[in-house]
Every structure is written in structure tokens, then in C-alpha cells.
Protein backbone atom coordinates (compact mmCIF):
# COMPACT_ATOMS: atom_id res chain seq x y z
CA UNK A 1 26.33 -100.93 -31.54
CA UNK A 2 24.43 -100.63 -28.13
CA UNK A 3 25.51 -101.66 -24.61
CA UNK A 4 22.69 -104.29 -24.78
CA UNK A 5 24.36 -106.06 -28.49
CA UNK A 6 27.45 -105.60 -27.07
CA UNK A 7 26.77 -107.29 -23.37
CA UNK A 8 25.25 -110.08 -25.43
CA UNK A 9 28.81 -110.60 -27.56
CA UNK A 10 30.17 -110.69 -23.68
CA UNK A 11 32.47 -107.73 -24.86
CA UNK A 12 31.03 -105.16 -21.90
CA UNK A 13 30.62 -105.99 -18.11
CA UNK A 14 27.23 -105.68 -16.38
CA UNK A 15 27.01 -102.36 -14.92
CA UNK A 16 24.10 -101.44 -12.70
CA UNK A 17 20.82 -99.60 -13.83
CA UNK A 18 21.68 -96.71 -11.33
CA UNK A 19 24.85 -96.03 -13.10
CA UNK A 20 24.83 -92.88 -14.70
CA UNK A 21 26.18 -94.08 -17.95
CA UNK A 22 23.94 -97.01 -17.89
CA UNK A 23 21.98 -97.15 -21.78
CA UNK A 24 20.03 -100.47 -23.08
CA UNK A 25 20.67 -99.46 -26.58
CA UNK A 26 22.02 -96.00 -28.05
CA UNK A 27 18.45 -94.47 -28.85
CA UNK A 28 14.90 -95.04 -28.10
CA UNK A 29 14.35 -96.22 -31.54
CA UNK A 30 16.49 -98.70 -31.84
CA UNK A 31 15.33 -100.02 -28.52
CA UNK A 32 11.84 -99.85 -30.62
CA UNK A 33 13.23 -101.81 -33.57
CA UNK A 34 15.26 -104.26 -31.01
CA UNK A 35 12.28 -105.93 -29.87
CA UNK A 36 10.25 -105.91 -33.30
CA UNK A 37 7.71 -103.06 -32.76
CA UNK A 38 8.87 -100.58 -35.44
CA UNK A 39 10.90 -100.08 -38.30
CA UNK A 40 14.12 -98.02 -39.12
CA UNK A 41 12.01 -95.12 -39.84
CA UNK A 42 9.62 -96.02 -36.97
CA UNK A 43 6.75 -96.13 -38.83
CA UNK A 44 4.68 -99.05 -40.28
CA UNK A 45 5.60 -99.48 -44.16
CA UNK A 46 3.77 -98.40 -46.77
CA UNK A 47 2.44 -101.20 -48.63
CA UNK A 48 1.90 -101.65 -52.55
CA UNK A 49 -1.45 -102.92 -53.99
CA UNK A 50 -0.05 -106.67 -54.28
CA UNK A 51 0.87 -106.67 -50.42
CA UNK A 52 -2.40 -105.43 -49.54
CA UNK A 53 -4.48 -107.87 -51.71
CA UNK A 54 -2.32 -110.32 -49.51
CA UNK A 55 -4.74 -109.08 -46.65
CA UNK A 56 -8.04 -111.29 -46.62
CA UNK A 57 -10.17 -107.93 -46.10
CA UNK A 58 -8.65 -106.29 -48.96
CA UNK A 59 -8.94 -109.17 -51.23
CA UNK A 60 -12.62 -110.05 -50.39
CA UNK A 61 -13.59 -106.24 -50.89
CA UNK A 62 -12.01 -105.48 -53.88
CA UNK A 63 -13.22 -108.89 -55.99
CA UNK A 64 -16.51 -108.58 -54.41
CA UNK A 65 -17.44 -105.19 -55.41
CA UNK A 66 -15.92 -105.95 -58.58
CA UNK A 67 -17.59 -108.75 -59.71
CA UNK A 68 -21.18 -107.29 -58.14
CA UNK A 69 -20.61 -104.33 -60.55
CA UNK A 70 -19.69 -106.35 -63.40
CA UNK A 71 -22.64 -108.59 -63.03
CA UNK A 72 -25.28 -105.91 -62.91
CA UNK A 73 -27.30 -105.73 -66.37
CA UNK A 74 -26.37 -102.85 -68.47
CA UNK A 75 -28.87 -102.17 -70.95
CA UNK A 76 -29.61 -98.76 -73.20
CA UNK A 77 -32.86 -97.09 -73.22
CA UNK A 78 -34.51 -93.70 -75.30
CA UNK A 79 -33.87 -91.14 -73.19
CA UNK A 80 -36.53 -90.13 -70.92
CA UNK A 81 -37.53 -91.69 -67.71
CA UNK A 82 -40.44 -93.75 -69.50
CA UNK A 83 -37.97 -94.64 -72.63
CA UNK A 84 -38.20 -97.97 -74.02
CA UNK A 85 -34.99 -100.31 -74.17
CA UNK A 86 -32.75 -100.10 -77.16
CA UNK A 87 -30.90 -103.05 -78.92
CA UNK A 88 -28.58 -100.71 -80.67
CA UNK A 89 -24.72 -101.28 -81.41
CA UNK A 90 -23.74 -99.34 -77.95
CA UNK A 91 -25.71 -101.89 -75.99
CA UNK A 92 -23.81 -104.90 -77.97
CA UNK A 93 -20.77 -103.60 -76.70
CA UNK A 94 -21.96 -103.35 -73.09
CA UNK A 95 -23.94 -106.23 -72.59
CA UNK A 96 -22.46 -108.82 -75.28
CA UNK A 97 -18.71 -107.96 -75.73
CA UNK A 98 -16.86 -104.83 -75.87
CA UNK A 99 -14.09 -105.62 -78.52
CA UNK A 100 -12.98 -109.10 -80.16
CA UNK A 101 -10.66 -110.28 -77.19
CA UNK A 102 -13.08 -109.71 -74.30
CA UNK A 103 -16.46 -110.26 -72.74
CA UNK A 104 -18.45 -107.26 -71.47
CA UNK A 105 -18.29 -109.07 -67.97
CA UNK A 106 -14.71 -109.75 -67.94
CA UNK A 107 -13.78 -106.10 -68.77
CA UNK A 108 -16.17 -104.64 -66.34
CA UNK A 109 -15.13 -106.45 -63.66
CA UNK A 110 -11.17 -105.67 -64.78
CA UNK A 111 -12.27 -102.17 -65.16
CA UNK A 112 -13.69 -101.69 -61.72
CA UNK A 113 -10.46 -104.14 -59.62
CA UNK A 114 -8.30 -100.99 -61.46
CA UNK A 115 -11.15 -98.25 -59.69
CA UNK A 116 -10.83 -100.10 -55.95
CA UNK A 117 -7.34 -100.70 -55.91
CA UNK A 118 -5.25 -98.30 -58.05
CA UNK A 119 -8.10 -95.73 -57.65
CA UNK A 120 -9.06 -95.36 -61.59
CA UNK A 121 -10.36 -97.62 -64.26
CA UNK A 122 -10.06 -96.76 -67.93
CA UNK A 123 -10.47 -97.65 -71.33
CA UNK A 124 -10.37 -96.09 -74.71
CA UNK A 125 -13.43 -95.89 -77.60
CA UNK A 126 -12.30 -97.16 -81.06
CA UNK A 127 -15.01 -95.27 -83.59
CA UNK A 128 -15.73 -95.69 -86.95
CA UNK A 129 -16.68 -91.61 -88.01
CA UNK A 130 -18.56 -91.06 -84.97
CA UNK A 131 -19.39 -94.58 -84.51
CA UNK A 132 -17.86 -96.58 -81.89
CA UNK A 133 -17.33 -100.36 -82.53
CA UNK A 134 -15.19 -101.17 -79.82
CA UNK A 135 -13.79 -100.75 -76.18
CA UNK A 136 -10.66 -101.01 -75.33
CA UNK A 137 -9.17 -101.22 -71.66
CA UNK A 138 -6.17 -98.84 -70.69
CA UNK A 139 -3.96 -99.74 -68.00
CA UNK A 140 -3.94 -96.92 -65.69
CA UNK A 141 -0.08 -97.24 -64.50
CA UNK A 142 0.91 -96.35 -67.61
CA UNK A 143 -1.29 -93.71 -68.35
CA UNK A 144 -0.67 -89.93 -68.27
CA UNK A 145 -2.97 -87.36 -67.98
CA UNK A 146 -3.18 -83.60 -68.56
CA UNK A 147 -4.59 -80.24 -69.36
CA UNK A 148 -3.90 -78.43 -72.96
CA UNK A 149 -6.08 -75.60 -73.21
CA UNK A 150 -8.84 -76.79 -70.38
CA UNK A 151 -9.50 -80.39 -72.38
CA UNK A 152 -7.94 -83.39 -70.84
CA UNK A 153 -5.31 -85.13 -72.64
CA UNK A 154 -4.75 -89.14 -71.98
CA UNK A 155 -1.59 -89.89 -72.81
CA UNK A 156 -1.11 -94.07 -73.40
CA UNK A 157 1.52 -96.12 -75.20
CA UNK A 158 3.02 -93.07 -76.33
CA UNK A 159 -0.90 -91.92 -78.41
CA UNK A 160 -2.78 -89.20 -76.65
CA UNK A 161 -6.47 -89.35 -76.44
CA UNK A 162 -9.05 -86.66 -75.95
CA UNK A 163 -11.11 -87.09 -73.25
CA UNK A 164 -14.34 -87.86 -75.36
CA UNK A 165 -12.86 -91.18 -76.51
CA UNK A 166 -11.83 -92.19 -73.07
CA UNK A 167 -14.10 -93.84 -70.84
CA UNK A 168 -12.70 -92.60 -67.09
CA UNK A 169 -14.10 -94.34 -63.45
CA UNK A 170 -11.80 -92.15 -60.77
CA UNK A 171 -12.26 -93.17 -57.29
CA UNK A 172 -11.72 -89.73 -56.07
CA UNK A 173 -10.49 -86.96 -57.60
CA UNK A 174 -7.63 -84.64 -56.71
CA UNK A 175 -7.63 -81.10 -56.22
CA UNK A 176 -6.15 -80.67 -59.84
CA UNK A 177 -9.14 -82.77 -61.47
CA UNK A 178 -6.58 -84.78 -63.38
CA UNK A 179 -4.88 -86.68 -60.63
CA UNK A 180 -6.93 -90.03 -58.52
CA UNK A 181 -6.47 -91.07 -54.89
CA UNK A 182 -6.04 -94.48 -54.73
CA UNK A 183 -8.34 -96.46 -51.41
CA UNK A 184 -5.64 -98.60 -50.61
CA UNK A 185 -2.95 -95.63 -50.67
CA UNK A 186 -5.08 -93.81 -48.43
CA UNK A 187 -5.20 -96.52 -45.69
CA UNK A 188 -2.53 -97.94 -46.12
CA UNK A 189 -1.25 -97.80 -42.40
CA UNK A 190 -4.35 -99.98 -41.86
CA UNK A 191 -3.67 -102.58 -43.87
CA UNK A 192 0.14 -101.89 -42.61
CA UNK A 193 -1.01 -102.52 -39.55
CA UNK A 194 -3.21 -105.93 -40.56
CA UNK A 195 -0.27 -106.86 -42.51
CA UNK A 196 1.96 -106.38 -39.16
CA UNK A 197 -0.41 -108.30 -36.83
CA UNK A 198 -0.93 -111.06 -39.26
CA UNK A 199 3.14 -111.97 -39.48
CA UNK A 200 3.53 -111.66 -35.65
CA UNK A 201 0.75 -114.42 -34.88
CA UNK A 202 2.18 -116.62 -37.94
CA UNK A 203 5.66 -116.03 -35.87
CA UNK A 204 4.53 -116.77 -32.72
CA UNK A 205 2.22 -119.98 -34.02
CA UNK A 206 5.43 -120.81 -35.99
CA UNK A 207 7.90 -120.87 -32.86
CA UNK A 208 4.66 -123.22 -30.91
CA UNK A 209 3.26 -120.67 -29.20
CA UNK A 210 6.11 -119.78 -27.32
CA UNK A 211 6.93 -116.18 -27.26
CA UNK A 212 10.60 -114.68 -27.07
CA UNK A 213 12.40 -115.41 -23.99
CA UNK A 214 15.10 -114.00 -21.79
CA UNK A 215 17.45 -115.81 -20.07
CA UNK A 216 18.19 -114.48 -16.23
CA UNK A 217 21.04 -115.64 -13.92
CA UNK A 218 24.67 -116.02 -13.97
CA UNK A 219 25.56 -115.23 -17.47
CA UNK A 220 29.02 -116.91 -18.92
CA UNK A 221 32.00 -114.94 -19.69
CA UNK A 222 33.10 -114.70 -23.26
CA UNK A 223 30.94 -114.61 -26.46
CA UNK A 224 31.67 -118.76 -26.99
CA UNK A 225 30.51 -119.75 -23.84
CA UNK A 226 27.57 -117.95 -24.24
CA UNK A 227 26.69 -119.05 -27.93
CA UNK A 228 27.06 -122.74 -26.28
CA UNK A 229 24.89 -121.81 -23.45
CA UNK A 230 22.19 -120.20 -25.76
CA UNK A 231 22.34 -123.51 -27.77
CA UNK A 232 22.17 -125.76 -24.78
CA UNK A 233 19.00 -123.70 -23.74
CA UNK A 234 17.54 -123.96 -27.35
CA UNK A 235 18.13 -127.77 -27.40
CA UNK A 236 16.16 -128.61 -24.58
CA UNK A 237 12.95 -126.45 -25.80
CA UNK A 238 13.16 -128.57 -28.66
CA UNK A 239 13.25 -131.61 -27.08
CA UNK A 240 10.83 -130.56 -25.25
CA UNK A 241 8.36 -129.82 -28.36
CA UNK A 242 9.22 -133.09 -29.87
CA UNK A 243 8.32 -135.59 -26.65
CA UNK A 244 5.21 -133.96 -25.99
CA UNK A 245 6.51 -132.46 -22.41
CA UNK A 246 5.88 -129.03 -21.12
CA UNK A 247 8.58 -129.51 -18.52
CA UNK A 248 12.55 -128.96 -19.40
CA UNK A 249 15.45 -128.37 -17.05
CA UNK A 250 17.56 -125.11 -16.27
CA UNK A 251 20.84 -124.80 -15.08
CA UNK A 252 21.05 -124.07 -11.41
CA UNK A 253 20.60 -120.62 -10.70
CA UNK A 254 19.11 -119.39 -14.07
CA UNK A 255 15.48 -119.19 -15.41
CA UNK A 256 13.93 -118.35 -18.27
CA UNK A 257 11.48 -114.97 -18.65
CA UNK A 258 9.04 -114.00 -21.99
CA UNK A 259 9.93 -110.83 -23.84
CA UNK A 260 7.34 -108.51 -25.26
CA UNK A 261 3.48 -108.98 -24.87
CA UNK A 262 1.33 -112.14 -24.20
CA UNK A 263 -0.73 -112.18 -27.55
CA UNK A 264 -4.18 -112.66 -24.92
CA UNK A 265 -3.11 -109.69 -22.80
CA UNK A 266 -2.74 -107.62 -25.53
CA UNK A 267 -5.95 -108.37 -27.66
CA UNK A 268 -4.49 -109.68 -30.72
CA UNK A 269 -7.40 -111.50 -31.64
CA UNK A 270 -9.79 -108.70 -30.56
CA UNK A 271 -7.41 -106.48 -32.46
CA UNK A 272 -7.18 -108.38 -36.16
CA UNK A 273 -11.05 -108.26 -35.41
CA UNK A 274 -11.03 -104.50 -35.44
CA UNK A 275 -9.13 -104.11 -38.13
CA UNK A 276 -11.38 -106.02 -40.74
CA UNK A 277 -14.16 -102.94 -39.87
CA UNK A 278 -11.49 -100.45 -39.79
CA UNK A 279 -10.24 -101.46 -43.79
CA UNK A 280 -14.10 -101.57 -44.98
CA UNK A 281 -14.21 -98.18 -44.39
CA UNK A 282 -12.21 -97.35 -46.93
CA UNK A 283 -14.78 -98.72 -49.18
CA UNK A 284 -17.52 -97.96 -47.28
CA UNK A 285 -17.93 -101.75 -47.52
CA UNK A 286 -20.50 -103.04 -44.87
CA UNK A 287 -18.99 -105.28 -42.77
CA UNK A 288 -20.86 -108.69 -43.37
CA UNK A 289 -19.93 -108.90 -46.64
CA UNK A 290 -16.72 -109.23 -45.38
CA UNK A 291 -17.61 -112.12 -43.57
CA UNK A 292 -17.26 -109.96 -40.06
CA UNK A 293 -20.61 -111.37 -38.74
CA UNK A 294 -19.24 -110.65 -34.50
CA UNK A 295 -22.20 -108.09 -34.29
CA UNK A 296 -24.48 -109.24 -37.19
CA UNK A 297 -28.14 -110.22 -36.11
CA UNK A 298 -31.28 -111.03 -38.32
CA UNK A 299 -32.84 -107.58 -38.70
CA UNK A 300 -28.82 -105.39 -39.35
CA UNK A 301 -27.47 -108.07 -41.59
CA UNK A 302 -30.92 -107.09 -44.11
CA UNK A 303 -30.52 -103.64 -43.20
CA UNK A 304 -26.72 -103.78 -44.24
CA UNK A 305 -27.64 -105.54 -47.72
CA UNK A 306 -30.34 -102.91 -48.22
CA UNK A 307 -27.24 -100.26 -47.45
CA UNK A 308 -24.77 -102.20 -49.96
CA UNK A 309 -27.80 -101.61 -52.84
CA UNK A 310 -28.34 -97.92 -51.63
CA UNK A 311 -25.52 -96.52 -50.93
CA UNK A 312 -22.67 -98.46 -52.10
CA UNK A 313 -23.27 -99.94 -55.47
CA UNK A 314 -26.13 -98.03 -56.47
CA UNK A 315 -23.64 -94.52 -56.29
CA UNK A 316 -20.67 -96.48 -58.29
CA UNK A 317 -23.13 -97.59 -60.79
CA UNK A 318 -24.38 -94.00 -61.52
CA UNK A 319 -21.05 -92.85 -61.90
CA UNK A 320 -20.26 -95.63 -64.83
CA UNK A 321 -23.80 -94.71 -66.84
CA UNK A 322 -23.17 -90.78 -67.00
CA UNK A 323 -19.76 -91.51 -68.44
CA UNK A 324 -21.06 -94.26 -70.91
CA UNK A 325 -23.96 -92.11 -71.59
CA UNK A 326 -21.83 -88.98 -72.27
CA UNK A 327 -18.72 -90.95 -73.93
CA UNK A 328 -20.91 -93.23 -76.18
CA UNK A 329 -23.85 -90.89 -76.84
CA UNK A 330 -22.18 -87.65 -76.74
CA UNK A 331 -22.93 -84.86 -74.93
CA UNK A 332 -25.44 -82.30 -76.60
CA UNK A 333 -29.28 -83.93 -75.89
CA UNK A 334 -28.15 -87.35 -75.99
CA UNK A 335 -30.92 -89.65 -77.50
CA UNK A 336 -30.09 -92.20 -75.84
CA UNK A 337 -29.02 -93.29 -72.22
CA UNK A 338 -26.96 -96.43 -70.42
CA UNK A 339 -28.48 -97.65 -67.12
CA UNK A 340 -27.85 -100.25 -65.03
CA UNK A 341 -30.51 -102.70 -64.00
CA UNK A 342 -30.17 -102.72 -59.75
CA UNK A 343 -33.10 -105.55 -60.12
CA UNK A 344 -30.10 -108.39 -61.16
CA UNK A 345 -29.50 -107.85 -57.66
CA UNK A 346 -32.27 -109.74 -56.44
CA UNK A 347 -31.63 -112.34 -59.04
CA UNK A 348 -31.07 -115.05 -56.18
CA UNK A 349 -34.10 -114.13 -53.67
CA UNK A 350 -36.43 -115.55 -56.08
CA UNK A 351 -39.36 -115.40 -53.43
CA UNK A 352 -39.55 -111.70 -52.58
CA UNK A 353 -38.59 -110.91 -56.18
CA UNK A 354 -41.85 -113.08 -57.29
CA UNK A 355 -44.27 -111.21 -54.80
CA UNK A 356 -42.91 -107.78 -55.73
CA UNK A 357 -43.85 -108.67 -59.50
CA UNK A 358 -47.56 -110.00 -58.66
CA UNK A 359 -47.85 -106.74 -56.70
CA UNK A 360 -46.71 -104.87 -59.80
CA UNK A 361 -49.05 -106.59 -62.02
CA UNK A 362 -52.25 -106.56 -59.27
CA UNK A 363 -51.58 -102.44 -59.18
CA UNK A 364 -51.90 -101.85 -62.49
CA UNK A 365 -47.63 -100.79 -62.37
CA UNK A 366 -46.72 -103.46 -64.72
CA UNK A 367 -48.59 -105.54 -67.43
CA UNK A 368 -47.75 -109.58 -66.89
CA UNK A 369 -45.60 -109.51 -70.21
CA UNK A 370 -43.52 -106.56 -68.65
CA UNK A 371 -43.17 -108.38 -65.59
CA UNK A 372 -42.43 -111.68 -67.90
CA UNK A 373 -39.51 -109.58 -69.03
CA UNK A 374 -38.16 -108.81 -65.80
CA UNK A 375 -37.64 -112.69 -65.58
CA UNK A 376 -36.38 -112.89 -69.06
CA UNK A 377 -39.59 -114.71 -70.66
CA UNK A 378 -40.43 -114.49 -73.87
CA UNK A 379 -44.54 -112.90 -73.87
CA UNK A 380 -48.21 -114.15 -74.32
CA UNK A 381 -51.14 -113.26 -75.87
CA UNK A 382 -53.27 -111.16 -73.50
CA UNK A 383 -50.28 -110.10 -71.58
CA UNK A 384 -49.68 -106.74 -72.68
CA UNK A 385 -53.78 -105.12 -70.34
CA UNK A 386 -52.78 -103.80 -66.85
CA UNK A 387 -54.79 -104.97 -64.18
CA UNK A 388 -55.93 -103.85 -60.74
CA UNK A 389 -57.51 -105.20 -57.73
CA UNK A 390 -60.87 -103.87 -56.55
CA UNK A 391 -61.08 -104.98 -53.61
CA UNK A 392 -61.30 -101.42 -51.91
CA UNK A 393 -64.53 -99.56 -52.74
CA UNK A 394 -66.90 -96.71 -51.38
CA UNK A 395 -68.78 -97.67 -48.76
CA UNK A 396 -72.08 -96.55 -50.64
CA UNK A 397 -70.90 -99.20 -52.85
CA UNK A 398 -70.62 -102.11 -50.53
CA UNK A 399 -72.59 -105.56 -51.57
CA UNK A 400 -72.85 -103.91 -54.91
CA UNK A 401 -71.07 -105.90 -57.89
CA UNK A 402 -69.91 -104.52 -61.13
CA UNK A 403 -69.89 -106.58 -64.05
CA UNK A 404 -67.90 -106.48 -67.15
CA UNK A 405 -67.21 -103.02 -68.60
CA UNK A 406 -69.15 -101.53 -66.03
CA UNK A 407 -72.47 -103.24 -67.12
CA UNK A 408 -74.45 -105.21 -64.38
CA UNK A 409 -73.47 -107.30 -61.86
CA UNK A 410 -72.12 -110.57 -62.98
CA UNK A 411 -74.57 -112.41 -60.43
CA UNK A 412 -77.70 -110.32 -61.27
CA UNK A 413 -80.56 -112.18 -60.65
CA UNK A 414 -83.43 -109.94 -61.14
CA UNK A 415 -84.41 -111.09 -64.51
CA UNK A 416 -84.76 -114.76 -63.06
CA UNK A 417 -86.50 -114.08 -60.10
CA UNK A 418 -89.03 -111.88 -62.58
CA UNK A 419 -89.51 -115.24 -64.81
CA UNK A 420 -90.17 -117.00 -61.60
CA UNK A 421 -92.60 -114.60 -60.38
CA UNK A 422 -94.39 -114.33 -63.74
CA UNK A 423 -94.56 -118.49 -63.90
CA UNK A 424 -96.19 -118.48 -60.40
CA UNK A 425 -99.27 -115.95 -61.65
């Protein structure tokens, strides 16, 4: 135990700062740990994936990417960039449900929580020959994996797999290839640190706002009369708090001092603040969609939804359609491909979505039942022609008209004025 324990237990006299001998505690560390800044090891814990989810940041990433993946349509097409969309067995499992127990949203969106917390989602294919009927999720914790004879082996519930039945999301590889780095692993001292910040302001808010304090002046002899003293001095905060008065008395001679930092002077808010940008990068999340709008404006908040799309969930969700592609079609000249539809993330900006698709249809890109599809409505006769503008012509052309099927204008009216002419003679 330190001089300063010790002094406190009135078991040491006061000796004088200049004193040779003179020590606050035994060790810089535990001087550290004395007033609450670090831990026996003098570092900031590392936390588990429950703890962090505790962190608003944390949680809002992790179910918000989820649920964005999950929600994204995943239909099969022929293979090909011009292939036509398939309503084969595969694309039941995807887009309907992916075994008896589950829907294909609520696996999905388990699948990817596993990818952006643990750091890998997976799930096994149940086949019938070469058929498979149904998807089953694999909990990652208790899954093994490794090498026999350069093909992965997943070990789960004491069954191995090979790798072409399992259906594997890592969120980055290790150097082995076998082994996954978890996000919230790798920042952990991060969300340590927003974990640290967040119980010293619920301790301070707890105690009213009023931060540690030291008491200064004659201090009584004997560990008793000091435990009555500290009590006395407790007491009268109290009473304090509970009439409403900001004013208490101190014994002659004594005062009362705050220990540690002033929560204003040393940025906490600024500092929590920091930290919500400083976790999103382990996600590469873009910081308004978690709800950190201190330096959003009109024209970045568009350009950081545009970013999300691009570079964000558009990556993720070419990751998941090579491995459904490969692990569902095989891998020799599959016929068929999985591919997300990034369009069902417009599905709430119904105005710009509706221009883009009379745009499509006025350039000849996309016939009116196509775009009809796009909106999930069923088609009509004389929908399937493209059409295009023509608006834009030569200038040697300019004040001509063209009529139907390039025949004569459709206001031609030489053949009347003729009649009229012929009438006057």
C-alpha cells in the first residue's frame, strides 16, 4: 500500500514534498489507476462484441449495413451481361426463403451482423445430387476451418464440409487464407475508448455534476476521526443537492478542491464527438448515417449517400454474388449468375427514380414494360417498342417534318393547297 492509502487510514504523518523519501503512491501506475485513468495493465480493455454493440456507433453501423444488405433484391439472371432473369429453384432460395425455418431476408441480414461484427458470415448448402434445396446458416464461433491437401475444410458440429457446399462472407482475410479479422477486434481500443468516456460522463452526471473532490486543511488524527469527518463533509453536499442550494459550510480552516479534469476543459463532448467518426472507419461507414450530421451540409450529405451506394455496399454486395454464383452454380462456365439489384436502393426517392425511368424509355434504353418492371407492374399491350425523342436533327433538316415510317410529313399540305388552286381555275 502507498504513502497516499496509508496517510488517508491516518497510519503515516505528513512529510513534506521536498523530503527525499517523499512518494504519492509506490509506482507511476498505480498513481494512474488511483485517480481512474488506466487499468492494472495500463491499457484500455479489450472489449467483446456484446460490449461494443453497447456503443451507439457500433450498434447503428452494424444493424444498418445489415439490414441495407439484406433488403437489396437478389435475383438470378443467364449469364451474360444482357441475360434475361431466371425464376429457377436457386432464386427461390434467395429471394423467397432459404430453408423451412427462415426467410431469405432474415438470414441475410443474420448472415451479414456475423460479417460486421465477428468478421465472417456463413452457411452451409443442403443438395439433392447436385441440386441444392436449402441454406443453412453456420455459426461462425463454432466453426473450424482448415487446409487438407490445398481444399478448405469447414469443420461444424463435429461434420466437415468442403468448401463448395459452404457459402463464406470474410471481412478480411488473414495471411493464412483460412483465418478472418474481425472490425470490431481491430478497433477495439476505439470503442475502448467510447466505452471509457461514456461511463465517466454517466459517473459524473450520476454524482450531479460534481466531480471528485479533495479535502485541504487540518486533517484529523486517527483513521475514525477522519471517516467521521469525511461523512460530515459528505452530509452536507447532500443536503445541499436535496434543498436546491449551491452553498454548504466548511469547517474553519479547511476547503474543498476538484480532483482530475473539468469535463469542459478537457473536451469531453468534443471528444465522444470524435470518436463516432473515428469507429465508422472501421467500416468505412460515412458518417451521416451514423447520425453525426456536425459537418453535414446539403450538397456532402448527397455526396456521402452516393459514396455509401459506390463504395460501401455496392463492394460487399459483389463479394456475396461471386460466392452465390460460384457455390450455387458451380464453377466451370456457370450458366447462370446471382446479382443484386442496387436500384431497391432508390426504392424511397420515388421522384428521381420516376424521371430516371422516363429518360430510359424517351432514349430508346428501356421499353415502358421494362421500365413497368423496374416498379414491379405487371405489362401492357404496346409496351414492349423502344422509343426515342427527335427533337435534335440536322440543321439541313430544320422546319422539315417526318411522318410515320418515314413517309411525308404528318401536316403536308400540298395536296390541299393543289385542290384549292385547281377549284380557283
Amino acid at each position: 500500500m502507498g504513502w497516499f492509502s496509508d496517510w488517508l487510514l491516518g497510519g503515516v504523518e505528513q512529510r513534506s514534498i521536498e523530503d527525499p523519501q517523499y512518494s504519492l503512491t509506490e509506482s507511476p501506475e498505480e498513481l494512474l489507476r488511483l485517480l481512474g485513468v488506466a487499468d492494472k495493465q495500463n491499457a484500455l480493455p479489450i472489449v467483446s462484441i456484446e460490449a461494443a454493440l453497447c456503443v451507439p456507433a457500433v450498434l447503428s453501423i452494424v444493424a444498418f449495413l445489415s439490414r441495407t444488405l439484406a433488403a437489396l433484391p437478389l435475383p438470378t439472371f443467364e449469364a451474360g451481361d444482357n441475360g434475361a432473369r431466371v425464376d429457377d429453384s436457386v432464386a427461390q432460395l434467395l429471394s423467397y426463403a432459404p430453408n423451412e425455418g427462415e426467410s431469405s431476408y432474415g438470414w441475410r441480414r443474420w448472415h451479414w451482423q456475423q460479417v460486421f461484427t465477428g468478421g465472417r458470415g456463413l452457411a452451409w448448402i443442403e443438395r439433392a445430387g447436385t441440386k441444392p434445396v436449402a441454406i443453412w446458416p453456420m455459426d461462425p464461433a463454432l466453426t473450424t476451418i482448415r487446409r487438407v491437401n490445398g481444399q478448405k475444410i469447414y469443420t461444424h458440429s463435429g461434420r466437415d464440409y468442403a468448401a463448395r457446399d459452404v457459402i463464406d462472407t470474410p471481412f478480411m482475410l488473414k495471411r493464412d487464407g483460412l483465418g478472418s479479422y474481425s472490425p470490431i477486434a481491430k478497433i477495439n481500443k476505439a470503442i475502448s475508448l467510447a466505452i471509457a468516456m461514456e461511463g465517466f460522463a454517466g459517473g459524473f452526471f450520476l454524482g450531479g455534476g460534481i466531480p471528485p473532490l479533495s479535502l485541504e486543511g487540518p486533517v484529523p488524527s486517527g483513521a475514525d476521526a477522519y471517516r467521521r469527518a469525511h461523512a460530515d463533509i459528505q452530509r452536507a453536499i447532500d443536503l445541499a443537492k436535496k434543498s436546491n442550494s449551491n452553498i454548504f459550510g466548511m469547517p474553519p480552516g479547511h476547503n474543498l478542491k476538484p480532483v482530475g479534469i473539468d469535463p469542459s476543459k478537457g473536451q469531453m463532448v468534443e471528444a465522444r464527438a470524435f470518436q463516432i467518426i473515428e469507429i465508422s472507419r472501421g467500416w468505412q461507414m460515412p458518417p451521416v448515417f451514423v447520425q453525426d450530421l456536425s459537418k453535414g451540409t446539403f450538397s456532402n450529405t448527397e455526396q456521402q449517400d452516393l459514396w455509401l451506394a459506390k463504395h460501401l455496399v455496392m463492394q460487399w454486395a459483389k463479394a456475396f454474388e461471386d460466392e452465390l454464383t460460384l457455390k450455387l452454380y458451380g464453377w466451370q462456365n456457370p450458366q447462370r449468375r446471382v446479382r443484386h439489384n442496387l436500384d431497391g436502393l432508390q426504392r424511397g426517392a420515388f421522384k428521381e427514380r420516376s424521371e430516371a425511368l422516363a429518360r430510359s424509355i424517351q432514349t430508346g434504353q428501356l421499353t415502358p414494360n421494362e421500365a413497368r418492371a423496374l416498379e414491379q407492374r405487371a405489362p401492357l399491350d404496346g409496351g414492349d417498342v423502344l422509343y426515342v425523342q427527335q427533337a435534335t436533327v440536322p440543321l439541313t433538316m430544320a422546319g422539315a417534318g417526318v411522318g410515320h415510317n418515314g413517309g411525308p410529313p404528318l401536316n403536308d399540305n400540298d395536296e390541299e393547297d393543289a385542290a384549292d388552286a385547281s377549284a380557283e381555275d
